[in-house]
Structures are given as structure tokens and as C-alpha cells.
N, C-alpha and C. Protein backbone atom coordinates (compact mmCIF):
# COMPACT_ATOMS: atom_id res chain seq x y z
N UNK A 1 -124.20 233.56 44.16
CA UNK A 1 -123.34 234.70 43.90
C UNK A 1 -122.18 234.76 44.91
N UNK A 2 -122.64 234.70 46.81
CA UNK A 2 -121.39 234.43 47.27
C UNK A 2 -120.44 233.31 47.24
N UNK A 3 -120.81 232.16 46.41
CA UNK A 3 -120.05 230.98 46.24
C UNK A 3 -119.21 231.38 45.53
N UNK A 4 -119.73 232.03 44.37
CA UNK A 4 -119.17 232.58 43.33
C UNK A 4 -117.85 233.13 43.16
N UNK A 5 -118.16 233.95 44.08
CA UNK A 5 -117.48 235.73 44.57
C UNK A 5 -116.00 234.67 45.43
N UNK A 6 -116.17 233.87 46.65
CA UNK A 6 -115.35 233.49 47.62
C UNK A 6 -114.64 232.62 46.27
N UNK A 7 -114.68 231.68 45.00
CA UNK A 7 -114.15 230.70 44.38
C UNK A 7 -113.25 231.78 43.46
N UNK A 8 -113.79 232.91 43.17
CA UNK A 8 -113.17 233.72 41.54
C UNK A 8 -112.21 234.30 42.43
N UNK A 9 -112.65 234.66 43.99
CA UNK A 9 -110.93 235.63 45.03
C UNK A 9 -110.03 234.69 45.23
N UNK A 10 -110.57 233.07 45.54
CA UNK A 10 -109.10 232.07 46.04
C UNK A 10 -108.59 231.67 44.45
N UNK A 11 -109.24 231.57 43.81
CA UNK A 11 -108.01 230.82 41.93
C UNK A 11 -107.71 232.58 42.08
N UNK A 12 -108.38 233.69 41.96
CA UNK A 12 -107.49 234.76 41.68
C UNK A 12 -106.07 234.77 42.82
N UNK A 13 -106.26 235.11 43.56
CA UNK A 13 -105.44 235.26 45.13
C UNK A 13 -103.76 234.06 44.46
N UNK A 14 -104.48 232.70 44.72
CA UNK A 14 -103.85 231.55 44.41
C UNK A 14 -103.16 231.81 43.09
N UNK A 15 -103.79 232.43 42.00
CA UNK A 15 -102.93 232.68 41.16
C UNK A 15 -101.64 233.50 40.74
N UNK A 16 -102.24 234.71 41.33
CA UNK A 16 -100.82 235.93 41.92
C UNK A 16 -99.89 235.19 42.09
N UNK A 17 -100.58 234.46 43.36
CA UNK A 17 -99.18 233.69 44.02
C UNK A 17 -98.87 232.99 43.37
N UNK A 18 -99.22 231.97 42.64
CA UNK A 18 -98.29 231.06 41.65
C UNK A 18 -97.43 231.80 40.86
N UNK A 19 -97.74 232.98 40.23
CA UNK A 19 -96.87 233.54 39.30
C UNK A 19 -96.12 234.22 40.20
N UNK A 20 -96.02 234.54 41.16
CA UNK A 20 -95.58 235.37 41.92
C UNK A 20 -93.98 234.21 42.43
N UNK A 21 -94.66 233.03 42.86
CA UNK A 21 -93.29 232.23 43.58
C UNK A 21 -92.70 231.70 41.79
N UNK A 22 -93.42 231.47 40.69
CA UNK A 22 -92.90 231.48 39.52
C UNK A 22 -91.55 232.26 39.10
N UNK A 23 -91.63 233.55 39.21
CA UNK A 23 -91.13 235.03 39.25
C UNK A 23 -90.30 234.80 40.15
N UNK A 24 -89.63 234.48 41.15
CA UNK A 24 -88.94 234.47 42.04
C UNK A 24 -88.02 232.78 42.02
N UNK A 25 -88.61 231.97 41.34
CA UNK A 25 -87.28 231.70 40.61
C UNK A 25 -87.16 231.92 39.36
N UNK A 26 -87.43 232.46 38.71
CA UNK A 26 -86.90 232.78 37.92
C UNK A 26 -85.28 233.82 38.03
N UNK A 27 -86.09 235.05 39.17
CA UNK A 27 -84.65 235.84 39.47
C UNK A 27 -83.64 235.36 40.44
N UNK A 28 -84.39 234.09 41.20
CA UNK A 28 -82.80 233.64 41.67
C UNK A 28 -82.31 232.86 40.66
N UNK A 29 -82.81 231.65 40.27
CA UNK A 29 -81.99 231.22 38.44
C UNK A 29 -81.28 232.24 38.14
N UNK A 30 -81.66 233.60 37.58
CA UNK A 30 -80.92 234.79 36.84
C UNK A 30 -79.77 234.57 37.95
N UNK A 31 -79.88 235.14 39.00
CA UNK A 31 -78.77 235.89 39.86
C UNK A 31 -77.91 234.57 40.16
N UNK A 32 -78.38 233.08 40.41
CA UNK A 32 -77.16 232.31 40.89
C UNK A 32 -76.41 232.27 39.15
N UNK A 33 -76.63 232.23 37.82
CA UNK A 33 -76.72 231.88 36.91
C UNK A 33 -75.77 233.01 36.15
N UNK A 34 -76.05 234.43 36.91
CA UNK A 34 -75.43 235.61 36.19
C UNK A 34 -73.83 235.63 37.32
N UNK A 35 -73.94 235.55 38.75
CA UNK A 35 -72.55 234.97 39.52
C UNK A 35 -71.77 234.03 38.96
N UNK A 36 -72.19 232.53 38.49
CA UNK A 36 -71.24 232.26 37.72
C UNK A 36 -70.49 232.55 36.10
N UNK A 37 -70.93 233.38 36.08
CA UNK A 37 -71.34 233.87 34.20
C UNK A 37 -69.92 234.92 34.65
N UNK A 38 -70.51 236.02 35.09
CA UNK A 38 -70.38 237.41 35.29
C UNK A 38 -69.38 237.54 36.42
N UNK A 39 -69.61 236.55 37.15
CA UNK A 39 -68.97 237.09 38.40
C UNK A 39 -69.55 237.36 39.83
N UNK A 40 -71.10 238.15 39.08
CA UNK A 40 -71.90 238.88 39.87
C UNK A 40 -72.76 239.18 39.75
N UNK A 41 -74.21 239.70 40.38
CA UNK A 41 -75.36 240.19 39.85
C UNK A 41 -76.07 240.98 40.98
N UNK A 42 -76.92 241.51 40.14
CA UNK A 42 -77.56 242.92 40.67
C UNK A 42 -77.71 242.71 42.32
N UNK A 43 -77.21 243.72 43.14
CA UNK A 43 -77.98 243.58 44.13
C UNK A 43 -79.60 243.63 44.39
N UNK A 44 -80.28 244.49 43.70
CA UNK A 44 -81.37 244.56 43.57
C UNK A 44 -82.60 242.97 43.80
N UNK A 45 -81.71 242.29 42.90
CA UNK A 45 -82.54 241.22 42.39
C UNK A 45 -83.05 240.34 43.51
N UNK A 46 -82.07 240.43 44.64
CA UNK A 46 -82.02 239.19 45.59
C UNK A 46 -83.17 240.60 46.86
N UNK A 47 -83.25 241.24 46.71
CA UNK A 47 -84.17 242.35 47.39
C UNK A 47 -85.47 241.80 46.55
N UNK A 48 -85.52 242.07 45.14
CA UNK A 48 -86.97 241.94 44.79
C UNK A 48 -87.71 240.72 44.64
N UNK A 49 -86.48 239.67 45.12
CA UNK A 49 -87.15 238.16 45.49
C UNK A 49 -87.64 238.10 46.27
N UNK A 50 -86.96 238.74 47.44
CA UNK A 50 -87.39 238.80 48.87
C UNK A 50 -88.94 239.14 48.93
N UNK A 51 -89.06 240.18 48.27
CA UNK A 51 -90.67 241.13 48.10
C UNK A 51 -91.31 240.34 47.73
N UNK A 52 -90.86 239.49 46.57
CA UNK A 52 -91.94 238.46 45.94
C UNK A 52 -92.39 237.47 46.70
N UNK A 53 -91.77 237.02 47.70
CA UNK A 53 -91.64 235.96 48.32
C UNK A 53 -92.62 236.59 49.22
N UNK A 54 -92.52 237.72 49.79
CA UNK A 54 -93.50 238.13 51.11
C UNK A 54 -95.08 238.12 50.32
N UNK A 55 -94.91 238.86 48.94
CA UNK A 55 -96.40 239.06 48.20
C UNK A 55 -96.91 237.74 48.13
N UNK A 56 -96.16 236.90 47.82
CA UNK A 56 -96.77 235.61 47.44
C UNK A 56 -97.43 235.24 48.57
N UNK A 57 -96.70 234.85 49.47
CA UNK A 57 -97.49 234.28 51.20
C UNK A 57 -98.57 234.95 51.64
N UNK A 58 -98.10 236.64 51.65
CA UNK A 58 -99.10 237.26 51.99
C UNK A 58 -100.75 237.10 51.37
N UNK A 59 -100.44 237.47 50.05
CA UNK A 59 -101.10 237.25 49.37
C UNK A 59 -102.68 236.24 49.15
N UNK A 60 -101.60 234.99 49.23
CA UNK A 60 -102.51 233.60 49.42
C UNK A 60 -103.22 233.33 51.13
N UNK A 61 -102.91 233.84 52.02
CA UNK A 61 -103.23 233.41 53.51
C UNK A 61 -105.34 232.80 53.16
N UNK A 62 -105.98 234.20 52.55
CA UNK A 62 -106.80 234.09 52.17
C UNK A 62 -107.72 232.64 52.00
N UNK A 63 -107.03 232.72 50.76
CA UNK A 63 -107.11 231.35 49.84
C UNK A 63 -107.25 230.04 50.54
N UNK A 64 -106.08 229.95 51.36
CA UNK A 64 -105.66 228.63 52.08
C UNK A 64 -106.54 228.61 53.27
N UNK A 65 -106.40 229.91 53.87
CA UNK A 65 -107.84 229.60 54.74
C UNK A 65 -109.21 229.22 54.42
N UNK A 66 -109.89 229.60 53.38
CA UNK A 66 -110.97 229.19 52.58
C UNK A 66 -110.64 227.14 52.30
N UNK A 67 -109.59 227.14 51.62
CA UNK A 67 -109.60 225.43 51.49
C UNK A 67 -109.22 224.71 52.40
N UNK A 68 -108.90 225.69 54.00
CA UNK A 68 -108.47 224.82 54.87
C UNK A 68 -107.45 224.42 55.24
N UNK A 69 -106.36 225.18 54.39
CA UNK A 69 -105.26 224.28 54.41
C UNK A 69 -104.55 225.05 55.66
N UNK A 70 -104.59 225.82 56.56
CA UNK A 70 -104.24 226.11 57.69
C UNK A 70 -103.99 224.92 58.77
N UNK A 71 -103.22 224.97 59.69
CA UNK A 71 -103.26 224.06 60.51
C UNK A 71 -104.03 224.54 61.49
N UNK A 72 -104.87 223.76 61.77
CA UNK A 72 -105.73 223.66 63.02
C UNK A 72 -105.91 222.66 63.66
N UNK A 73 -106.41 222.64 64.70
CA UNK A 73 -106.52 221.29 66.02
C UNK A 73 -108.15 221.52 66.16
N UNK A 74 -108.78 220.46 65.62
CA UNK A 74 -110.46 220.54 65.86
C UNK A 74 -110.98 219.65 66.78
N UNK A 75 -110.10 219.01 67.47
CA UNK A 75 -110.17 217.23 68.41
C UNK A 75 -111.57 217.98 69.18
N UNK A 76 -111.13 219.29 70.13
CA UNK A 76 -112.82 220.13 70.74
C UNK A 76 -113.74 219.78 70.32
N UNK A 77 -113.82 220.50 69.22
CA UNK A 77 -115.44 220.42 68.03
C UNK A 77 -115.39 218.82 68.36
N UNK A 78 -114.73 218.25 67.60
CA UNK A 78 -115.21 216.95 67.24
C UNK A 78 -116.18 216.05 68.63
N UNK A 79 -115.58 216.73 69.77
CA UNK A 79 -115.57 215.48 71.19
C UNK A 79 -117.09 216.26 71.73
N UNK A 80 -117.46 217.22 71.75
CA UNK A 80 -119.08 218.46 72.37
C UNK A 80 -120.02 217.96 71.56
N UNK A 81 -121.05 218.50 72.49
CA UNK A 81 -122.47 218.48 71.62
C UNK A 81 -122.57 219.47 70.57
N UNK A 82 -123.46 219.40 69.81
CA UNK A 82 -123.62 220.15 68.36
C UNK A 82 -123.79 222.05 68.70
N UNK A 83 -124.50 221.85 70.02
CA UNK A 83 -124.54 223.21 70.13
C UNK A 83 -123.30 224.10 70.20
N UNK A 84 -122.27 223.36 71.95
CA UNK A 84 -121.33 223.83 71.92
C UNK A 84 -120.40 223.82 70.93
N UNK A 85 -120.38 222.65 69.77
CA UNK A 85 -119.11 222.95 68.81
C UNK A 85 -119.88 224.11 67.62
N UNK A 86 -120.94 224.34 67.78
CA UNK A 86 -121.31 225.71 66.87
C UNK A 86 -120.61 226.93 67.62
N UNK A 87 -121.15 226.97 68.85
CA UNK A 87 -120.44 228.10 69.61
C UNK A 87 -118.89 228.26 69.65
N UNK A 88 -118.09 227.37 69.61
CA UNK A 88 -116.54 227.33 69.51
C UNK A 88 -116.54 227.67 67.69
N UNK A 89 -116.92 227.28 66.44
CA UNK A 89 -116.79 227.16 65.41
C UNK A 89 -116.73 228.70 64.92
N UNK A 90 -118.10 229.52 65.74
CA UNK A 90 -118.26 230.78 65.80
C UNK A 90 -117.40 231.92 66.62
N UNK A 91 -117.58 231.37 67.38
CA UNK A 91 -116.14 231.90 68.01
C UNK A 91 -115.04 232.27 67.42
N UNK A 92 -114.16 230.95 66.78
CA UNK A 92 -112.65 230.69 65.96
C UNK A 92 -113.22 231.88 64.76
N UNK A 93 -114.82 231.58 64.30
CA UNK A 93 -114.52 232.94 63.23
C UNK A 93 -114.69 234.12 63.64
N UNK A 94 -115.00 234.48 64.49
CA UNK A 94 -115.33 235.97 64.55
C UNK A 94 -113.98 236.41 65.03
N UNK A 95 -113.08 235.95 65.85
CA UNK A 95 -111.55 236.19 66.45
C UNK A 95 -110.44 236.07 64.80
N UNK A 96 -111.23 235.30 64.11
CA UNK A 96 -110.14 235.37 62.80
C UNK A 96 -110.48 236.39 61.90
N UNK A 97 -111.61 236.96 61.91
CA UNK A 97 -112.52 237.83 61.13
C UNK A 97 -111.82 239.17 62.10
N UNK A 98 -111.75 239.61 63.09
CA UNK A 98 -111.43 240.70 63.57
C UNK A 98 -109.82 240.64 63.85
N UNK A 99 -109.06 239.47 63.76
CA UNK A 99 -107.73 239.66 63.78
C UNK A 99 -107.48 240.11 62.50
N UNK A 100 -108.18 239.15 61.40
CA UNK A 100 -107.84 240.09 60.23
C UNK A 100 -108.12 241.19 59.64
N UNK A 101 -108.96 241.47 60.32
CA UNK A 101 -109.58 243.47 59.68
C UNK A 101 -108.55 244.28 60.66
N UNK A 102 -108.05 243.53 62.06
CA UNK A 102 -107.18 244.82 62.93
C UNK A 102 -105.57 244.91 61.93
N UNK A 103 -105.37 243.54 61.63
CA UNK A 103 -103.74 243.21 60.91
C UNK A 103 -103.82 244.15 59.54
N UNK A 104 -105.33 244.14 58.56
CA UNK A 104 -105.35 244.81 57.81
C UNK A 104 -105.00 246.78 57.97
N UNK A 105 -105.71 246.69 58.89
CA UNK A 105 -105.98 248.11 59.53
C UNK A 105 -104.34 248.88 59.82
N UNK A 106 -104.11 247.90 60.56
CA UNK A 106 -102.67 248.23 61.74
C UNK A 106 -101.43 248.37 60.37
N UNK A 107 -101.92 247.52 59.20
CA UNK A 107 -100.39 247.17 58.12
C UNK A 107 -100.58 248.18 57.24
N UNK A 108 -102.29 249.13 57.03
CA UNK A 108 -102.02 250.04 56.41
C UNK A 108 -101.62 251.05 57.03
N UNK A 109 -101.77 251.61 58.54
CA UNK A 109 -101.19 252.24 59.09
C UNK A 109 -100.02 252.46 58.92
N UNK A 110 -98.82 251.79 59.09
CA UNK A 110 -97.87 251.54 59.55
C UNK A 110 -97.16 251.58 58.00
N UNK A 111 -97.87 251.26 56.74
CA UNK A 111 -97.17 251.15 55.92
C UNK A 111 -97.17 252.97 55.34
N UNK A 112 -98.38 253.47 55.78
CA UNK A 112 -98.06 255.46 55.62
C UNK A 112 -96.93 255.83 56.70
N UNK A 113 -96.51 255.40 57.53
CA UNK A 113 -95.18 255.90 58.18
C UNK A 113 -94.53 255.72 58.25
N UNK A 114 -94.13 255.17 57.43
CA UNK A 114 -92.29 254.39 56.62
C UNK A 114 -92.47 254.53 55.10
N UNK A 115 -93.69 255.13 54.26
CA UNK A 115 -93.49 255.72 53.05
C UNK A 115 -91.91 256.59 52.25
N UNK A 116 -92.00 256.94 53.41
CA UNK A 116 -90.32 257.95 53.08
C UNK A 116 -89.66 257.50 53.38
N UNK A 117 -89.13 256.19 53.86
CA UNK A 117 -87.76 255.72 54.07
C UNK A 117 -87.35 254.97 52.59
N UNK A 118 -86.50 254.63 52.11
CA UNK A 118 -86.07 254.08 50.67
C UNK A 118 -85.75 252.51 50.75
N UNK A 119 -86.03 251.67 50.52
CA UNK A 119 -85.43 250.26 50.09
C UNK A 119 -83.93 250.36 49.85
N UNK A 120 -83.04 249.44 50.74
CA UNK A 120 -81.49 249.52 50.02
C UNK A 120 -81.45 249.36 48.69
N UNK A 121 -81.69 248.28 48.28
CA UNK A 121 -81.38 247.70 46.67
C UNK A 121 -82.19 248.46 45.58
N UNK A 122 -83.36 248.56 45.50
CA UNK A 122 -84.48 249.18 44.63
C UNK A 122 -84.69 250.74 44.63
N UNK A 123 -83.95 250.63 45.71
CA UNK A 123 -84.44 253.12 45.95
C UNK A 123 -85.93 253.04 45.83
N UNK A 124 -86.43 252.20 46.52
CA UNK A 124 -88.30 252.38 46.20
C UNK A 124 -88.67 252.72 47.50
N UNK A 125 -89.85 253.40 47.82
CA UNK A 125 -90.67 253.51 48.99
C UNK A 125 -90.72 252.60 49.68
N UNK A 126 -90.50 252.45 51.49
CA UNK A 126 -90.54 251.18 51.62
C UNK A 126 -92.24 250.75 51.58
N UNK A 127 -92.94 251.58 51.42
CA UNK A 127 -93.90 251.65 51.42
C UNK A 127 -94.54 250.34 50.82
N UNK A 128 -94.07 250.39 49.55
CA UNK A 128 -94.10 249.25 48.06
C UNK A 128 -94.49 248.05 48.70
N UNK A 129 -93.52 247.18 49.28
CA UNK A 129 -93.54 246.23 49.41
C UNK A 129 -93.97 245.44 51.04
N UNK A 130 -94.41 246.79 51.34
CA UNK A 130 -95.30 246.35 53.10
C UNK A 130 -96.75 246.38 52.44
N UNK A 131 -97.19 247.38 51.10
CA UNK A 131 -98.80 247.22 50.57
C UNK A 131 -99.54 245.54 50.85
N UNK A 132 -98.31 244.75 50.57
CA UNK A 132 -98.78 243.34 50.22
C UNK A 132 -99.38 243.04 51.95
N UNK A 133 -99.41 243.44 52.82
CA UNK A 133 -100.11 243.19 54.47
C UNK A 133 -101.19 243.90 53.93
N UNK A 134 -101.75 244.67 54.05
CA UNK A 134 -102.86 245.25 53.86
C UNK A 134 -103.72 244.72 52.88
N UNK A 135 -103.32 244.74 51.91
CA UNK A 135 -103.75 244.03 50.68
C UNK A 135 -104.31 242.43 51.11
N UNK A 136 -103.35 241.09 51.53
CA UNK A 136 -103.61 240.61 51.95
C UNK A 136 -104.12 240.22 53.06
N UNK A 137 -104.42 240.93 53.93
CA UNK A 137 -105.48 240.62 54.91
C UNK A 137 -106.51 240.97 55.16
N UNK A 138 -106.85 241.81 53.85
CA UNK A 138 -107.75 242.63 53.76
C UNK A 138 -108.76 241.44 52.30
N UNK A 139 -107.80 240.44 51.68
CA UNK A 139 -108.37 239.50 51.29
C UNK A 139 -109.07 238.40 51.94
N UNK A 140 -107.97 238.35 53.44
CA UNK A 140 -108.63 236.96 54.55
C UNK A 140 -109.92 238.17 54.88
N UNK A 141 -110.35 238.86 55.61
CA UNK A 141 -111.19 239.20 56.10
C UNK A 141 -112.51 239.68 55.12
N UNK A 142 -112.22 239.70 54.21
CA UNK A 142 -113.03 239.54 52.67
C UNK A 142 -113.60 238.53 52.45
N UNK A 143 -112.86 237.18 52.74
CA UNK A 143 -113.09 235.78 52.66
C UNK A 143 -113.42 235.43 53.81
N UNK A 144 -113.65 235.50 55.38
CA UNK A 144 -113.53 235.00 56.06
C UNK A 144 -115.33 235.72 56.47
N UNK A 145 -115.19 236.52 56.20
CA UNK A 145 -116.54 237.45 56.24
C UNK A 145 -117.67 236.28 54.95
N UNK A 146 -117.05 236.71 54.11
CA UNK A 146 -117.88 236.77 52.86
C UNK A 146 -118.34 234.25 52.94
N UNK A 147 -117.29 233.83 53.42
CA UNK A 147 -117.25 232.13 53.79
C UNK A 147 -118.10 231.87 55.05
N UNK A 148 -118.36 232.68 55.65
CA UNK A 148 -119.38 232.64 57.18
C UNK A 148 -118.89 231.58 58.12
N UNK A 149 -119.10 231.42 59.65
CA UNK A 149 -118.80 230.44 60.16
C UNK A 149 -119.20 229.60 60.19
N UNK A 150 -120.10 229.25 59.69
CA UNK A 150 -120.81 227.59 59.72
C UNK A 150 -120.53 226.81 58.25
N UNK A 151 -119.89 227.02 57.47
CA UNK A 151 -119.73 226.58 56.01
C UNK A 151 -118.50 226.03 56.41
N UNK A 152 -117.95 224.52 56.28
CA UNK A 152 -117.18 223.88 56.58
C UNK A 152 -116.17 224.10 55.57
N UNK A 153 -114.59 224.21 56.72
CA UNK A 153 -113.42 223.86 55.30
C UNK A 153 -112.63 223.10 55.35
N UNK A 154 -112.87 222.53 54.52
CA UNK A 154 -112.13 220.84 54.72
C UNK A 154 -111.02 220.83 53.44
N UNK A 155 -109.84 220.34 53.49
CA UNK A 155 -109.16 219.73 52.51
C UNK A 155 -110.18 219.23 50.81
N UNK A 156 -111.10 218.39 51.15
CA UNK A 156 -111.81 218.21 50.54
C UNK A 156 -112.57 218.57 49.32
N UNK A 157 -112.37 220.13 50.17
CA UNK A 157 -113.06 221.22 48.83
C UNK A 157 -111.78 221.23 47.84
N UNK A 158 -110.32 220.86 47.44
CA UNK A 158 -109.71 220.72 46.45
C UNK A 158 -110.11 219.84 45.37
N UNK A 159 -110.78 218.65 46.27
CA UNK A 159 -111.02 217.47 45.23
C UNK A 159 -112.28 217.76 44.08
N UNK A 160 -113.21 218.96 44.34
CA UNK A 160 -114.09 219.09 43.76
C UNK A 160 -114.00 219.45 42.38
């Protein structure tokens, strides 16, 4: 069930984001496409790329940490005895597990006290488009919890 649960959040997560960086060209296509057409195009548009662009990254951190695809330096682990590279392995998660519940914590904070300021281009809450921190790190620490520290993530797990 937790294999389950961690595989259906990274293709979900991973998928947002595909449609998400999808969606974002699409509206720069529109906007470089409607400048030579028109003249000009929405200010808006090149704002709600921007957003897309943050949802997307944000979004996926999750994901990519689960398959590994983070950069890390493991030369440590590799060179110790089995005990100490458990203790470092455990370590790296519990510091990534509590950076991401404080980043979650701190981005919903922060995103209730700039609720009332407005977006230039969109007139939206800025609220809107800071959700995607909370949201996403509230997926890594979902995954990072729910993947445990001793379950290896290797590149590898793509090929499966």
C-alpha cells in the first residue's frame, strides 16, 4: 500500500508538472506569436508563465527526490562501514524530512501575509501563486516520510 501510495503521488506530482511546463509554452508561443501578429500581447500572460513555471518546479521537487534525480555526493556512504553509512543515510533523511515540513510550514505562513497584496498583471491575490510552496513541500515531506530512510533512490527506479 505504501509503494503504492509514494508511485500514484510521483506520476501524479510529475504529471501536473508536465502539463504544467506544457501550458507554459504554449502561452509563450501565444505571446511571442501574438507580438508579431498584433504588435503585442497581454501583459498578463508573461506573469502567468512565470506562475506556471514556479508550480511546475515546485511542484515536482517531490517526485525527483523519490527517483533520485537530485544531485547528491554519496562518495561518504560509499567509503564507511555499513553501520556508519546507515547512520549518515538517516541522518540526510531526517534533516530533509524536517527541512521540508519547516519550508512547508514557513511558505504557508508567509503566504497568509501577503494575501492582500494584488499581482501586477492578473489583479489576483498574491497569495495564488506562493500556494504552490506549501503545496509542494508539503508533497516532499509526504514522500520523504512516507519513502523512509533506508529504501534506496537510485536513477534506476526509472528503468523499471
Amino acid at each position: 500500500m505504501r509503494r503504492f501510495l509514494i508511485d500514484w503521488l510521483t506520476r501524479a506530482t510529475l504529471g501536473v508538472s508536465a502539463l504544467l511546463v506544457g501550458g507554459v509554452s504554449l502561452f509563450i508561443f501565444y505571446g511571442v506569436f501574438s507580438r508579431y501578429l498584433f504588435g503585442s500581447s497581454p501583459i498578463w500572460f508573461d506573469e502567468l508563465a512565470r506562475y506556471m513555471i514556479i508550480y511546475a518546479a515546485v511542484l515536482g521537487i517531490g517526485a525527483v527526490w523519490v527517483k533520485g534525480g537530485h544531485m547528491r555526493v554519496d562518495v561518504l556512504e560509499r567509503k564507511v562501514s555499513p553501520t556508519l553509512r546507515k547512520t549518515i543515510i538517516f541522518y540526510q533523511w531526517i534533516v530533509t524530512l524536517i527541512l521540508a515540513g519547516a519550508m512547508a510550514w514557513f511558505s504557508y505562513k508567509y503566504m497568509g501575509k501577503v494575501s492582500f497584496f494584488k499581482t501586477p498583471g492578473l489583479q489576483v491575490s498574491r497569495s495564488l501563486p506562493l500556494i504552490s510552496f506549501p503545496v509542494g513541500f508539503g508533497f516532499l515531506f509526504l514522500l520523504v516520510l512516507l519513502k523512509g530512510p533506508f529504501e534506496k533512490r537510485t536513477q534506476s527506479d526509472d528503468l523499471k
